[in-house]
N, C-alpha and C. Protein backbone atom coordinates (compact mmCIF):
# COMPACT_ATOMS: atom_id res chain seq x y z
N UNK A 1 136.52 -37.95 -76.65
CA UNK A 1 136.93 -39.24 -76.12
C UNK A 1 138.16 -39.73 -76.88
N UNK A 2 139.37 -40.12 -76.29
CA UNK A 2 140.44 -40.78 -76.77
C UNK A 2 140.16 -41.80 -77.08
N UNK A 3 140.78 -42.10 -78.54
CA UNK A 3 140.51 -43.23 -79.42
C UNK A 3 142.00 -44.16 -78.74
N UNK A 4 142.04 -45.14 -78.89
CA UNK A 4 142.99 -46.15 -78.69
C UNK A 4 143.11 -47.33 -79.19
N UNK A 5 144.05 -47.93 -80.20
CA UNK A 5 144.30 -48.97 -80.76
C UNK A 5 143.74 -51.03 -79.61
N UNK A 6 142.91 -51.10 -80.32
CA UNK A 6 142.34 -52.30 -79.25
C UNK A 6 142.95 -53.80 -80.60
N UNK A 7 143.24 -54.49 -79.51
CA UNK A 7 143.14 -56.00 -80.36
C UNK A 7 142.61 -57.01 -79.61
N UNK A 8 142.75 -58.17 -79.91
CA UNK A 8 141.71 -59.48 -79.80
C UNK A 8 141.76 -59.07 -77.65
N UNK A 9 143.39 -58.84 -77.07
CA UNK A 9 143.31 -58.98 -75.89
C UNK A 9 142.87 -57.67 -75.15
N UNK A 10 142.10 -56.86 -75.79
CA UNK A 10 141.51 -55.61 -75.09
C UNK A 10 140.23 -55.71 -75.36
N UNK A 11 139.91 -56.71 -75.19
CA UNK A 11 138.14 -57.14 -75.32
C UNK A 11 137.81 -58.00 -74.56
N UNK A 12 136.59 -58.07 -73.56
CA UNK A 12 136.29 -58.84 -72.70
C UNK A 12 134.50 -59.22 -73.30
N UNK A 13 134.12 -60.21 -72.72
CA UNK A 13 132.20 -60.16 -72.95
C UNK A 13 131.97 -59.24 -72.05
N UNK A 14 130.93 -58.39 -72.43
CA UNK A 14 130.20 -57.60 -71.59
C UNK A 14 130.67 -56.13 -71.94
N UNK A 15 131.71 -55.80 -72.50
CA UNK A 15 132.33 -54.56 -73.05
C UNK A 15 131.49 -53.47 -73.79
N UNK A 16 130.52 -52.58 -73.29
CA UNK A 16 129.38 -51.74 -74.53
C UNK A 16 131.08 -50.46 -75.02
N UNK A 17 130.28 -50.55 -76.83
CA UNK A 17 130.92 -48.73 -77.01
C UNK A 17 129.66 -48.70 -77.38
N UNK A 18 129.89 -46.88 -78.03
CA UNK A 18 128.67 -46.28 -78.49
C UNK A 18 129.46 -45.77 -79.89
N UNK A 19 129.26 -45.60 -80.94
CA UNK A 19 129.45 -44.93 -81.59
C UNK A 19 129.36 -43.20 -81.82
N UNK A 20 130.38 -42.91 -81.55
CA UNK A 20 130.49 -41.11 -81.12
C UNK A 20 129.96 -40.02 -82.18
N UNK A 21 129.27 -40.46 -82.86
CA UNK A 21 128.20 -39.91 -84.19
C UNK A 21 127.18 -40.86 -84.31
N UNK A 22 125.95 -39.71 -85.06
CA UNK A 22 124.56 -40.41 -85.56
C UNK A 22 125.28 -40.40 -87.13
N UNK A 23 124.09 -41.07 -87.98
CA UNK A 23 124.22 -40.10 -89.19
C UNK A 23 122.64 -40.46 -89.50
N UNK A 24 121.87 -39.35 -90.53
CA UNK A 24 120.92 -38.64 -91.03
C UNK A 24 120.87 -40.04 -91.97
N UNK A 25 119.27 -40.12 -92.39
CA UNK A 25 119.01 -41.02 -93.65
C UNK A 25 118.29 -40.00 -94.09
N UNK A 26 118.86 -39.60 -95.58
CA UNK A 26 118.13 -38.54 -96.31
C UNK A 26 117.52 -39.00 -97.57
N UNK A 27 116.42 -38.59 -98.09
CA UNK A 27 114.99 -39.24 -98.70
C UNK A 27 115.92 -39.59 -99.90
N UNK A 28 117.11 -38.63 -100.55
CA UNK A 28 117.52 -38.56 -101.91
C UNK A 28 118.33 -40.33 -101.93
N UNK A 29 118.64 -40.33 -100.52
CA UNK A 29 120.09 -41.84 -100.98
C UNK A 29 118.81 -43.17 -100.75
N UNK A 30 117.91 -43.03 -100.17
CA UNK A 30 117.23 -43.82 -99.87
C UNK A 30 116.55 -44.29 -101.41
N UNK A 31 116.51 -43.10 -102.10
CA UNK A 31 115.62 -43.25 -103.63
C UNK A 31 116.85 -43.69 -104.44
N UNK A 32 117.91 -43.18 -104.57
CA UNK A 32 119.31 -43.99 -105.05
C UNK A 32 119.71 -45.16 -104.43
N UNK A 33 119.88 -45.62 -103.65
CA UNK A 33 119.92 -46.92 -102.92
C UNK A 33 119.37 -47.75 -103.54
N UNK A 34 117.88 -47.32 -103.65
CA UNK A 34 116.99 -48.42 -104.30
C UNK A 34 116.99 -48.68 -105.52
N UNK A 35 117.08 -47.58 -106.18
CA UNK A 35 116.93 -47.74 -107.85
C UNK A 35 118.34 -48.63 -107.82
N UNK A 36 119.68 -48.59 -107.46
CA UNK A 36 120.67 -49.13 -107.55
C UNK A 36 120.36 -50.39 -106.99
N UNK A 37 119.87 -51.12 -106.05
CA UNK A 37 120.22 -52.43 -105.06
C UNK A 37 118.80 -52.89 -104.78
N UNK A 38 117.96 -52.06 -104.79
CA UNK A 38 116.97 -52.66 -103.92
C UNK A 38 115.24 -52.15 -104.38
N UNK A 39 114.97 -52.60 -105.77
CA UNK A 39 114.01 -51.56 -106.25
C UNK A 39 112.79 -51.73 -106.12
N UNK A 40 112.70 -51.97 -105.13
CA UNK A 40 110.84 -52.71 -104.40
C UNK A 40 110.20 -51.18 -104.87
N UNK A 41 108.97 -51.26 -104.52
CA UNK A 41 108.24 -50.02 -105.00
C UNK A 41 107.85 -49.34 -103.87
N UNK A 42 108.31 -49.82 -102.63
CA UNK A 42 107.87 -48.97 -101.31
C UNK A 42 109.05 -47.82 -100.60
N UNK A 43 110.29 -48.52 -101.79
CA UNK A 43 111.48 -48.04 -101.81
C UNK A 43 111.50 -46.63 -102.21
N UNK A 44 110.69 -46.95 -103.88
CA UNK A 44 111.24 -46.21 -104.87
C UNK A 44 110.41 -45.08 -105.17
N UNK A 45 108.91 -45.42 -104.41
CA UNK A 45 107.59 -44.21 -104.99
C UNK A 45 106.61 -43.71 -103.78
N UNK A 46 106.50 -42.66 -103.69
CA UNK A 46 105.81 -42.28 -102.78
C UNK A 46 104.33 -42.73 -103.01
N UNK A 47 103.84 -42.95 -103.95
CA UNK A 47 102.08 -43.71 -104.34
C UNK A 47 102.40 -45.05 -103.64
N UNK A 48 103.21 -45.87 -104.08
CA UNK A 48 103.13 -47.12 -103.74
C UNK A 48 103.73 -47.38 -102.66
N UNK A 49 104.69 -46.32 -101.93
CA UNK A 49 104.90 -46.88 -100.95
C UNK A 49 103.51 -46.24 -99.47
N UNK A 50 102.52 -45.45 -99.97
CA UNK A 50 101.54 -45.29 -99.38
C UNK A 50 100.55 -46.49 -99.40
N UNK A 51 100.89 -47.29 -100.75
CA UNK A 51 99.31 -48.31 -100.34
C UNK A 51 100.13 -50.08 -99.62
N UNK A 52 101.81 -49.54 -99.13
CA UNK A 52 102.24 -50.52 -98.84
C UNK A 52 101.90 -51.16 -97.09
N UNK A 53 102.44 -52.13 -96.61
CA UNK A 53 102.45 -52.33 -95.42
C UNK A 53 103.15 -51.09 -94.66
N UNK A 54 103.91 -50.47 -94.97
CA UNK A 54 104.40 -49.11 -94.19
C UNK A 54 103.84 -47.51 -94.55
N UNK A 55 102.78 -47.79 -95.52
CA UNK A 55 102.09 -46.33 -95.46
C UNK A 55 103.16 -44.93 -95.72
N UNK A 56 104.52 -45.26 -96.12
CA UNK A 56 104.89 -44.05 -96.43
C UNK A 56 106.45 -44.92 -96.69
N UNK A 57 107.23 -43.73 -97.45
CA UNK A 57 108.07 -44.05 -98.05
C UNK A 57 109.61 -44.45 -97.19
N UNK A 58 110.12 -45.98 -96.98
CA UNK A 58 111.19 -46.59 -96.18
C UNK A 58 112.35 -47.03 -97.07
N UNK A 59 113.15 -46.75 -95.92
CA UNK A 59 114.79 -47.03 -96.50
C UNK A 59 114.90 -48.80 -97.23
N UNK A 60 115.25 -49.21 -98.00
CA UNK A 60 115.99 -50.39 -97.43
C UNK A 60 116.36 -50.98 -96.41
N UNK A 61 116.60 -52.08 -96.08
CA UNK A 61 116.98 -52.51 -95.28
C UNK A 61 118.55 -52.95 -94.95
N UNK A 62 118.80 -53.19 -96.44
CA UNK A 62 120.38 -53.07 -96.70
C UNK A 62 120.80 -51.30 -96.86
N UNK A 63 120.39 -50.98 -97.25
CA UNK A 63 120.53 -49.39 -96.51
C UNK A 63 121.07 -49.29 -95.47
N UNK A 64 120.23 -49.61 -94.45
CA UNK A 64 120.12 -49.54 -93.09
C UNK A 64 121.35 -50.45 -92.50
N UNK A 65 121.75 -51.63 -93.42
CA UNK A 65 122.98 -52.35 -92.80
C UNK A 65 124.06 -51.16 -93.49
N UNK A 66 124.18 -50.93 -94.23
CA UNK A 66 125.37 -49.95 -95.10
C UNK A 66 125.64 -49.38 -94.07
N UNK A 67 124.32 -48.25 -93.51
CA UNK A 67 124.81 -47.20 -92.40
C UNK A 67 124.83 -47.68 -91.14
N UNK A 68 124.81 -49.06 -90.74
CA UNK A 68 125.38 -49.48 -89.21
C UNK A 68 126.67 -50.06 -89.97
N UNK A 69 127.35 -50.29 -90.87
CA UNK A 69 128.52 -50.21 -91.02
C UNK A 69 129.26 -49.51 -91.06
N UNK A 70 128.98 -48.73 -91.47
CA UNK A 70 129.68 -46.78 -91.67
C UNK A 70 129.87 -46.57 -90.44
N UNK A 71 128.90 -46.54 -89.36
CA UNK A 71 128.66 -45.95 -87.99
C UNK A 71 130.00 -47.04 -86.95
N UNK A 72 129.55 -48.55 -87.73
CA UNK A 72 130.84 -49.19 -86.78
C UNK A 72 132.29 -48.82 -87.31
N UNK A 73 132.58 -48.50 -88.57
CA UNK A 73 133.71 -48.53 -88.72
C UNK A 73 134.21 -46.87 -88.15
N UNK A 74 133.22 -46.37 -88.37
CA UNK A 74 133.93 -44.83 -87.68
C UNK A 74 133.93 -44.47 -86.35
N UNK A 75 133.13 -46.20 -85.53
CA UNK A 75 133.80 -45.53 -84.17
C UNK A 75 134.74 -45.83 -83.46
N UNK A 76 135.75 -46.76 -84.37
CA UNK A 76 137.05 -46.91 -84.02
C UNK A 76 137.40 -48.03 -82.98
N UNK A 77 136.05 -48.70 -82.97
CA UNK A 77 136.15 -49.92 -82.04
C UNK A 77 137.54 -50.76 -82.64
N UNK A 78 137.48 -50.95 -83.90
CA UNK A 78 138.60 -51.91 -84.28
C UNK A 78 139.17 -51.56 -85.34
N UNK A 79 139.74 -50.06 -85.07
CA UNK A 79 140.63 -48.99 -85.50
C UNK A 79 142.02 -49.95 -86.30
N UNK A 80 142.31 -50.51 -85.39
CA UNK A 80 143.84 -51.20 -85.32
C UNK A 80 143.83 -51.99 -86.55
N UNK A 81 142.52 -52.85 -86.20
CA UNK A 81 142.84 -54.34 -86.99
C UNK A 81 141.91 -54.21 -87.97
N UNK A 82 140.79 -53.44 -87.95
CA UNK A 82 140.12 -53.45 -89.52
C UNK A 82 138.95 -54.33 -88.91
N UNK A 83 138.43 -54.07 -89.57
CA UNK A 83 136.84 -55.17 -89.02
C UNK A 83 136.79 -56.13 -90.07
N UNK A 84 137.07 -57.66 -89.72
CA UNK A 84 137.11 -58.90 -90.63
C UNK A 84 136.18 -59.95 -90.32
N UNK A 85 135.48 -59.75 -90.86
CA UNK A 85 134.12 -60.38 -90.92
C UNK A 85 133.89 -62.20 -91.00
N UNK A 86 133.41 -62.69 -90.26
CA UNK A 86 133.54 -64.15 -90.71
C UNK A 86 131.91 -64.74 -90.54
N UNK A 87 131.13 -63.86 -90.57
CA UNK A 87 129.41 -63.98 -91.06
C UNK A 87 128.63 -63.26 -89.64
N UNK A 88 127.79 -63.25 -89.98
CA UNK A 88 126.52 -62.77 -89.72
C UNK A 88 125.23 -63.59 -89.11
N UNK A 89 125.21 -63.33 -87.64
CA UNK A 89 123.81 -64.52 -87.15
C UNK A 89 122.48 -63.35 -86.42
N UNK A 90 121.64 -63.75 -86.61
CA UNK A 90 120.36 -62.82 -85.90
C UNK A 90 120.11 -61.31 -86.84
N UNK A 91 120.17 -61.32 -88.02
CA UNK A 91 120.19 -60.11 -88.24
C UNK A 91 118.42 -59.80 -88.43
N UNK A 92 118.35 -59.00 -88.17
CA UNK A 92 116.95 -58.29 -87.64
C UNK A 92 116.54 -56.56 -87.95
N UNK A 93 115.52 -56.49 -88.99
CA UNK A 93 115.30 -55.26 -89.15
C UNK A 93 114.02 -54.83 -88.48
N UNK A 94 113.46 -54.67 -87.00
CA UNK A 94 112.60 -54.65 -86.54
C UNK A 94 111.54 -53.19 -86.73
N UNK A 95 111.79 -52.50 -87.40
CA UNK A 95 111.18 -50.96 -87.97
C UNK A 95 111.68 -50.63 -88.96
N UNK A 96 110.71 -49.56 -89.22
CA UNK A 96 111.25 -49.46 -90.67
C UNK A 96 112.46 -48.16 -90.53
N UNK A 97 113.16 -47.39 -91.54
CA UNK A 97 113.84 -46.04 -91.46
C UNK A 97 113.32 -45.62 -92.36
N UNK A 98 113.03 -44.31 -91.63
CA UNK A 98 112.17 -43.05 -92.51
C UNK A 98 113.02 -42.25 -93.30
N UNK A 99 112.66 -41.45 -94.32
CA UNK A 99 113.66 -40.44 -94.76
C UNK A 99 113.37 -39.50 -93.28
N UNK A 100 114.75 -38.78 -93.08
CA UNK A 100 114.97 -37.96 -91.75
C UNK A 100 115.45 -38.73 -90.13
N UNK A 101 115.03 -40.21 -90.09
CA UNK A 101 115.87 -40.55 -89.62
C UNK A 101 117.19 -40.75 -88.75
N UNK A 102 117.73 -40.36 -87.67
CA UNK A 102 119.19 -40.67 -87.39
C UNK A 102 119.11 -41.34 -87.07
N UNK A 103 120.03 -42.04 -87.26
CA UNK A 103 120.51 -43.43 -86.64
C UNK A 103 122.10 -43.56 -85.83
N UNK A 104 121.81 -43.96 -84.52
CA UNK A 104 123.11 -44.23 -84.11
C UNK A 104 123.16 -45.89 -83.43
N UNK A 105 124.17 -46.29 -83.42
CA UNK A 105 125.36 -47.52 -83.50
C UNK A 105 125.48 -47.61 -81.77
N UNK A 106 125.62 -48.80 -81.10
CA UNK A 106 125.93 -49.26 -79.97
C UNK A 106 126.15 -50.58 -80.11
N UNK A 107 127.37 -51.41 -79.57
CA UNK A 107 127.75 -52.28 -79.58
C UNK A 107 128.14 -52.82 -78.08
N UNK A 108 127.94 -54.86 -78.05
CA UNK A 108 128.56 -55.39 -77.03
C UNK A 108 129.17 -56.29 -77.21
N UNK A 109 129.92 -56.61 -76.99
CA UNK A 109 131.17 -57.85 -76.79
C UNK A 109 130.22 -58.61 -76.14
N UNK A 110 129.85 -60.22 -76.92
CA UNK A 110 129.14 -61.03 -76.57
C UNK A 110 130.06 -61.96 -75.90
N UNK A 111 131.22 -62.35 -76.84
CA UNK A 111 132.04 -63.64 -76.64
C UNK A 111 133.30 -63.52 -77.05
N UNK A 112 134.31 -63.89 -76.63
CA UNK A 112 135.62 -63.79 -77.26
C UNK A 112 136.45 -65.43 -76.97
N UNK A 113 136.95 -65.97 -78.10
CA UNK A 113 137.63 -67.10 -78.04
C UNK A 113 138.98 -67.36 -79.00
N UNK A 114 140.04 -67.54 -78.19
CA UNK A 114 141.00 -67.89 -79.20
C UNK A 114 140.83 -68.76 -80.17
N UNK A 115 141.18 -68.60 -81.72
CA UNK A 115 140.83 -69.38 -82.88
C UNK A 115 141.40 -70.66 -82.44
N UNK A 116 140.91 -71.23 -82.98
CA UNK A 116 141.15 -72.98 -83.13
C UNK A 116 142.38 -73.38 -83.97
N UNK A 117 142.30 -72.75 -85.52
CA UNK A 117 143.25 -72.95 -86.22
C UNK A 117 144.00 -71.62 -86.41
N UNK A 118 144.64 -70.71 -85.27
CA UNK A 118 145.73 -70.19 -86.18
C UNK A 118 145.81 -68.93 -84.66
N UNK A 119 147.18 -69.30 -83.91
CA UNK A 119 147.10 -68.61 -82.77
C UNK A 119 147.53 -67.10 -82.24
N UNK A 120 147.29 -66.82 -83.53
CA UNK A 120 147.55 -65.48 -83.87
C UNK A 120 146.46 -64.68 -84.19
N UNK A 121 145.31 -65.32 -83.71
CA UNK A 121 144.17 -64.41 -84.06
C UNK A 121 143.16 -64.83 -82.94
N UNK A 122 142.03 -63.89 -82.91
CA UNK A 122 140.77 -64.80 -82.08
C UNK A 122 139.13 -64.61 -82.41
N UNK A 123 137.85 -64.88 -82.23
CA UNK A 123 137.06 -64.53 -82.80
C UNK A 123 136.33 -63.84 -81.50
N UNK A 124 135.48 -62.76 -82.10
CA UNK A 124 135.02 -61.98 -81.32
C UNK A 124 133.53 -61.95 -81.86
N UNK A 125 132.33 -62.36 -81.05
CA UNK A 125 131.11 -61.96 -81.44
C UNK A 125 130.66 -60.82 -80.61
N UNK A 126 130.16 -60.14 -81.49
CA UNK A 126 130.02 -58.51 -80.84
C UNK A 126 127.92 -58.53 -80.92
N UNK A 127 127.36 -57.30 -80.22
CA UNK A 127 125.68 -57.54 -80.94
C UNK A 127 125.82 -55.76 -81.04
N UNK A 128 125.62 -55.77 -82.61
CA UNK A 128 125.68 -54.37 -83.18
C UNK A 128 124.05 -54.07 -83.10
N UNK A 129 123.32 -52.74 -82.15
CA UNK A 129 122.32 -52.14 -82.58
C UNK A 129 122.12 -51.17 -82.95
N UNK A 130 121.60 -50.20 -83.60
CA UNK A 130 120.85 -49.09 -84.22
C UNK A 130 119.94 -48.88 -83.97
N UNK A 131 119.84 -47.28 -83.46
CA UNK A 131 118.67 -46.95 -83.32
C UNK A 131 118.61 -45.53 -83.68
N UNK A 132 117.41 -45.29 -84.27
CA UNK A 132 116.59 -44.08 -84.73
C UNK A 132 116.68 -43.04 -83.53
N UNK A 133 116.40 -41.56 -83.73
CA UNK A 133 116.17 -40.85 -82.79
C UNK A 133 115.32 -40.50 -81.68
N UNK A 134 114.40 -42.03 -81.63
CA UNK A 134 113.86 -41.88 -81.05
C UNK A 134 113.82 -43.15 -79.38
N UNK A 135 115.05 -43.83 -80.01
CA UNK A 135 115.91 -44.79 -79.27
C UNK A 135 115.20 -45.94 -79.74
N UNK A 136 114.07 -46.39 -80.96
CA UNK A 136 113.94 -47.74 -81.32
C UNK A 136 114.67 -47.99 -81.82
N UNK A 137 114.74 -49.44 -82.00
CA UNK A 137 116.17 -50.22 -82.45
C UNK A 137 115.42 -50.67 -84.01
N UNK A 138 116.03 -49.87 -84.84
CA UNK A 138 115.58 -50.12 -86.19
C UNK A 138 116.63 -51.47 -87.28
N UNK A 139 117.10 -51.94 -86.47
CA UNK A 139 118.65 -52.93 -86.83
C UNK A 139 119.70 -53.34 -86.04
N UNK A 140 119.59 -54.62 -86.17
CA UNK A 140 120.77 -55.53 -85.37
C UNK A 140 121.05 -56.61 -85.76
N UNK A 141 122.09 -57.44 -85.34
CA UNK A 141 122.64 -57.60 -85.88
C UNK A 141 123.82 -58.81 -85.01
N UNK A 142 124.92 -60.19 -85.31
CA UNK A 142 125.19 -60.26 -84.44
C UNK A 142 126.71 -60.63 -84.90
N UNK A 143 127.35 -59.97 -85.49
CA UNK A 143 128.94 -60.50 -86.60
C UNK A 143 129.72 -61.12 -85.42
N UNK A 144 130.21 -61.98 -86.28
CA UNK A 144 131.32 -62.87 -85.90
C UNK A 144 132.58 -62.54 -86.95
N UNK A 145 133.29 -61.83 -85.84
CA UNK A 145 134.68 -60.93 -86.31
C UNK A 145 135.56 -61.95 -85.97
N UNK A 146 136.98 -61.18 -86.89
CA UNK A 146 138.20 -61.70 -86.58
C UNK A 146 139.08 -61.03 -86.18
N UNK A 147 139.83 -61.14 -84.87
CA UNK A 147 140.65 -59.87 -84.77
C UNK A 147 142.27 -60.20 -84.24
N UNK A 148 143.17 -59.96 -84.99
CA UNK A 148 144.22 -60.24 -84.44
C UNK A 148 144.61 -60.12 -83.30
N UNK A 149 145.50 -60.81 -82.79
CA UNK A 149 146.23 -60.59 -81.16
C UNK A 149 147.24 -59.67 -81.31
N UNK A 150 147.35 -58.52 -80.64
CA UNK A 150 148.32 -57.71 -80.39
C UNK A 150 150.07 -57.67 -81.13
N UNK A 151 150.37 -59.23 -80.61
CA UNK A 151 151.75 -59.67 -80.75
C UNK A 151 152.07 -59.89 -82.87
N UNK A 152 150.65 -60.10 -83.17
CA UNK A 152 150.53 -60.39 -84.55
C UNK A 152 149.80 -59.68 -85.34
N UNK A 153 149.55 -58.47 -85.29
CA UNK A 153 148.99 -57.49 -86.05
C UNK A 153 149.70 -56.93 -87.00
């Protein structure tokens, strides 16, 4: 699939991509992840994460945002302008991620509005989901981007 430079005016509501790769959650980053960021014990041990509410050993959940970021930035939705973040509403980890795992990325153009203060840009709310290989949606998500206009990039 041809990639193509998009800005604020090549986006409409209703617009899906897919992200043109999965990627793998493997048991080793999930146990580094945690010891680094996130060191709950359902994270970090296979005993405890057996007597937890998930019965076996789960990613993070910021994990799980890391790799729907990875997945959005490599599918070139906003190649051009860089993905500029201006927060985060609905975020939702509705399952857990297993070690083995894939996860792939699908996105929709919720809303698009020229900024208020500065007419060289516009905001774009997009709804980023993830899902496991088995098509549950293990993460979503709902950013409120910034993306330049064409003429000002």
């Amino acid at each position: 699939m041809e990639q193509r430079d998009r800005y604020f005016e090549d986006f409409a509501a209703g617009d899906r991509f897919e992200a043109p790769e999965s990627v793998e959650v493997q048991e080793l980053e999930i146990l580094e992840f945690a010891r680094a960021y996130d060191p709950q014990p359902f994270h970090l041990e296979h005993q405890a994460a057996e007597r937890s509410i998930f019965k076996r050993l789960t990613a993070s959940g910021w994990l799980t945002a890391a790799k729907a970021m990875r997945l959005f930035v490599q599918s070139g939705i906003l190649r051009a302008t860089g993905i500029i973040g201006l927060g985060v509403d609905e975020l939702r980890w509705p399952r857990p991620v297993l070690p083995g795992d894939r996860l792939s990325l699908a996105a929709e153009v919720l809303e698009t509005r020229r900024s208020r203060s500065n007419s060289r840009q516009g905001v774009m709310r997009m709804r980023l989901t993830v899902s496991n290989q088995h098509g549950e949606t293990v993460y979503s998500c709902i950013p409120n981007l910034l993306v330049p206009l064409r003429d000002h990039a």
